[in-house]
C-alpha atoms as a PDB file:
ATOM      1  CA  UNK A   1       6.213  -8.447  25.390  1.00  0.00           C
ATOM      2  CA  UNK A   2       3.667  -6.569  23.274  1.00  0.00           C
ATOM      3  CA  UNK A   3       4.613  -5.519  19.873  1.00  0.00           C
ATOM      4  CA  UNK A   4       5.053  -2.043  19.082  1.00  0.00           C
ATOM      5  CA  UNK A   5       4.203  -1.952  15.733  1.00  0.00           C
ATOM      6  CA  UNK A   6       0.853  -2.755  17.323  1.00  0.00           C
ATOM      7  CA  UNK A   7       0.933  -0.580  20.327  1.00  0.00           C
ATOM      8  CA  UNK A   8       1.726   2.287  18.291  1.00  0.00           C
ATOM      9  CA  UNK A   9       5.016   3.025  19.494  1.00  0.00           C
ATOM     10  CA  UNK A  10       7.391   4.325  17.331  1.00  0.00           C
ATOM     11  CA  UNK A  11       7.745   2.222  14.055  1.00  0.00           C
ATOM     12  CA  UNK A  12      11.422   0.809  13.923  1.00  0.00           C
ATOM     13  CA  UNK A  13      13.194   1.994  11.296  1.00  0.00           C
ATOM     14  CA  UNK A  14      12.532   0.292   8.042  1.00  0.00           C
ATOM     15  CA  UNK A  15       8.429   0.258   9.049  1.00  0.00           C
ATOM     16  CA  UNK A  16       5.967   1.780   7.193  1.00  0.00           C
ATOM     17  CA  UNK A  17       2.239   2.417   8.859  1.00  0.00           C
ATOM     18  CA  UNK A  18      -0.775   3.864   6.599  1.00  0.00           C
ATOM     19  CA  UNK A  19      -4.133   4.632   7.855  1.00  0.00           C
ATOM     20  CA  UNK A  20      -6.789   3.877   5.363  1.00  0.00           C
ATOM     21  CA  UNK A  21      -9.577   6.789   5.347  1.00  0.00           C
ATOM     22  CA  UNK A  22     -13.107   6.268   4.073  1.00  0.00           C
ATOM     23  CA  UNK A  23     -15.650   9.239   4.431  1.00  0.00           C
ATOM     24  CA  UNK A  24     -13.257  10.737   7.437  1.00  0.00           C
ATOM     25  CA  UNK A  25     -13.352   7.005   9.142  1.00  0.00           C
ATOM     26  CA  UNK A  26      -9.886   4.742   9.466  1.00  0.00           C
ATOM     27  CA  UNK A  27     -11.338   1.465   8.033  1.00  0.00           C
ATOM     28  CA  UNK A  28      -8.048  -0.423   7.526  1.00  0.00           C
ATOM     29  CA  UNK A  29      -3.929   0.178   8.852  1.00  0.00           C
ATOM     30  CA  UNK A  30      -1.730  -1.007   6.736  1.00  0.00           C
ATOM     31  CA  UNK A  31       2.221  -1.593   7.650  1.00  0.00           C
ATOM     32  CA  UNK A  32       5.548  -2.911   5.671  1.00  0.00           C
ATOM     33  CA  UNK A  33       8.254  -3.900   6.679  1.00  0.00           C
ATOM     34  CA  UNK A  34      11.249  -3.076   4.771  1.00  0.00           C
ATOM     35  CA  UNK A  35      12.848  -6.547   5.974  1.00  0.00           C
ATOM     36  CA  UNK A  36      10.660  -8.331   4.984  1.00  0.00           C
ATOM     37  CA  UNK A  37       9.977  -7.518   1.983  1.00  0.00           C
ATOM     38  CA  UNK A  38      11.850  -7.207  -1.310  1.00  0.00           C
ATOM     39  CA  UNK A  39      13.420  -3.917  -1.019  1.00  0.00           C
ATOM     40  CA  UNK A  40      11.979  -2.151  -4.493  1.00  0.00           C
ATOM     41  CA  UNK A  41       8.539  -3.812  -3.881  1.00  0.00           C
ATOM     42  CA  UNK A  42       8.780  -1.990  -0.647  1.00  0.00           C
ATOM     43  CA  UNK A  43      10.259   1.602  -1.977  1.00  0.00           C
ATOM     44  CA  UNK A  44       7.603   1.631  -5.056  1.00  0.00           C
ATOM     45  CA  UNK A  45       4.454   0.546  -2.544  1.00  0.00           C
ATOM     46  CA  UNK A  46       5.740   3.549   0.187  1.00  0.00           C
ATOM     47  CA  UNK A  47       5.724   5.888  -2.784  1.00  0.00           C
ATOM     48  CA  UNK A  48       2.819   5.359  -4.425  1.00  0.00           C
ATOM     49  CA  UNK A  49       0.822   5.797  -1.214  1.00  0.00           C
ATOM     50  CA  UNK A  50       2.860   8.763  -0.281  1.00  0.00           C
ATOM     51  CA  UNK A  51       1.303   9.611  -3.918  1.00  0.00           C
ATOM     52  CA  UNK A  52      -2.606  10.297  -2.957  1.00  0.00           C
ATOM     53  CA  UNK A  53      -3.839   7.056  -4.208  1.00  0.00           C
ATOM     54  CA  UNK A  54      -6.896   5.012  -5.657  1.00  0.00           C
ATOM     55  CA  UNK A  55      -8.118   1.816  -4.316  1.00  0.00           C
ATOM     56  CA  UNK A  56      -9.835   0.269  -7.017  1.00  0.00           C
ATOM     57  CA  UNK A  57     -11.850  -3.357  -6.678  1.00  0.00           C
ATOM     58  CA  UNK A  58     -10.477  -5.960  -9.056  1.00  0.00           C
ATOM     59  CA  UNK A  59     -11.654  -9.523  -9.663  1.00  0.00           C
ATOM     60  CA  UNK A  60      -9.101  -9.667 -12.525  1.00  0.00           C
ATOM     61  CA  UNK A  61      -5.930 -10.062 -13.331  1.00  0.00           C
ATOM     62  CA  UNK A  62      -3.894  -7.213 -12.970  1.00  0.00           C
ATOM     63  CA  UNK A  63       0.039  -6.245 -12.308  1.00  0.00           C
ATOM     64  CA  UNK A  64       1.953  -3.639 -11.235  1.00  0.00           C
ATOM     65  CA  UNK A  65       2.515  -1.213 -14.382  1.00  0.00           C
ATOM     66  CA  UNK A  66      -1.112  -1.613 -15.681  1.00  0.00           C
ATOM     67  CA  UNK A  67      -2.814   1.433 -16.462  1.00  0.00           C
ATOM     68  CA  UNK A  68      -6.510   2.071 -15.143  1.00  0.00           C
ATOM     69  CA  UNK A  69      -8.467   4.219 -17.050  1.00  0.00           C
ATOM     70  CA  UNK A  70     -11.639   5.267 -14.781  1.00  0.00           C
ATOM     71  CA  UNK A  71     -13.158   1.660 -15.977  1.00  0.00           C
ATOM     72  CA  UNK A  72     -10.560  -0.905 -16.655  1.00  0.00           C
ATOM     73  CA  UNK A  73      -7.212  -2.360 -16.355  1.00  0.00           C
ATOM     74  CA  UNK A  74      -5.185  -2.080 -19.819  1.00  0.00           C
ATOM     75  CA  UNK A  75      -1.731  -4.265 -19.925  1.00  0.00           C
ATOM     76  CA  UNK A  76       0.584  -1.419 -20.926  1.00  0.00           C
ATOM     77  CA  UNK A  77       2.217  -4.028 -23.497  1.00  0.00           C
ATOM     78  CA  UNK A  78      -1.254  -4.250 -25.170  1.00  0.00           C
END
């Protein structure tokens, strides 16, 4: 039996499905799964994409509550 998460089906409840959108072009899908995932990782992820993010590159550390300032990524406890 085929998945239909992957078919496109309807998403079970608790699922999650974002296309990523480069210069009018999907380039990535990305899904969560409330289940399987802690459940405020999974609320705070849904919202901020529901939020009109930005992808930003990092080959740093960086954690969730940073700030990024159009260049960097500032801990916001200095």
């Amino acid at each position: 039996m085929e998945n239909p998460i992957e078919q496109g089906e309807g998403l079970p409840e608790g699922t999650a499905r974002y296309a990523v959108v480069a210069d009018n072009d999907v380039v990535g899908i990305l899904t969560f799964i409330k289940s399987e995932m802690d459940a405020v990782d999974y609320d705070r992820s849904i919202a901020g994409l529901e939020s009109n993010p930005k992808i930003v590159s990092c080959d740093e550390t960086v954690n969730i509550g940073w700030i990024w300032n159009g260049e960097s990524f500032t801990s916001p406890v200095g």
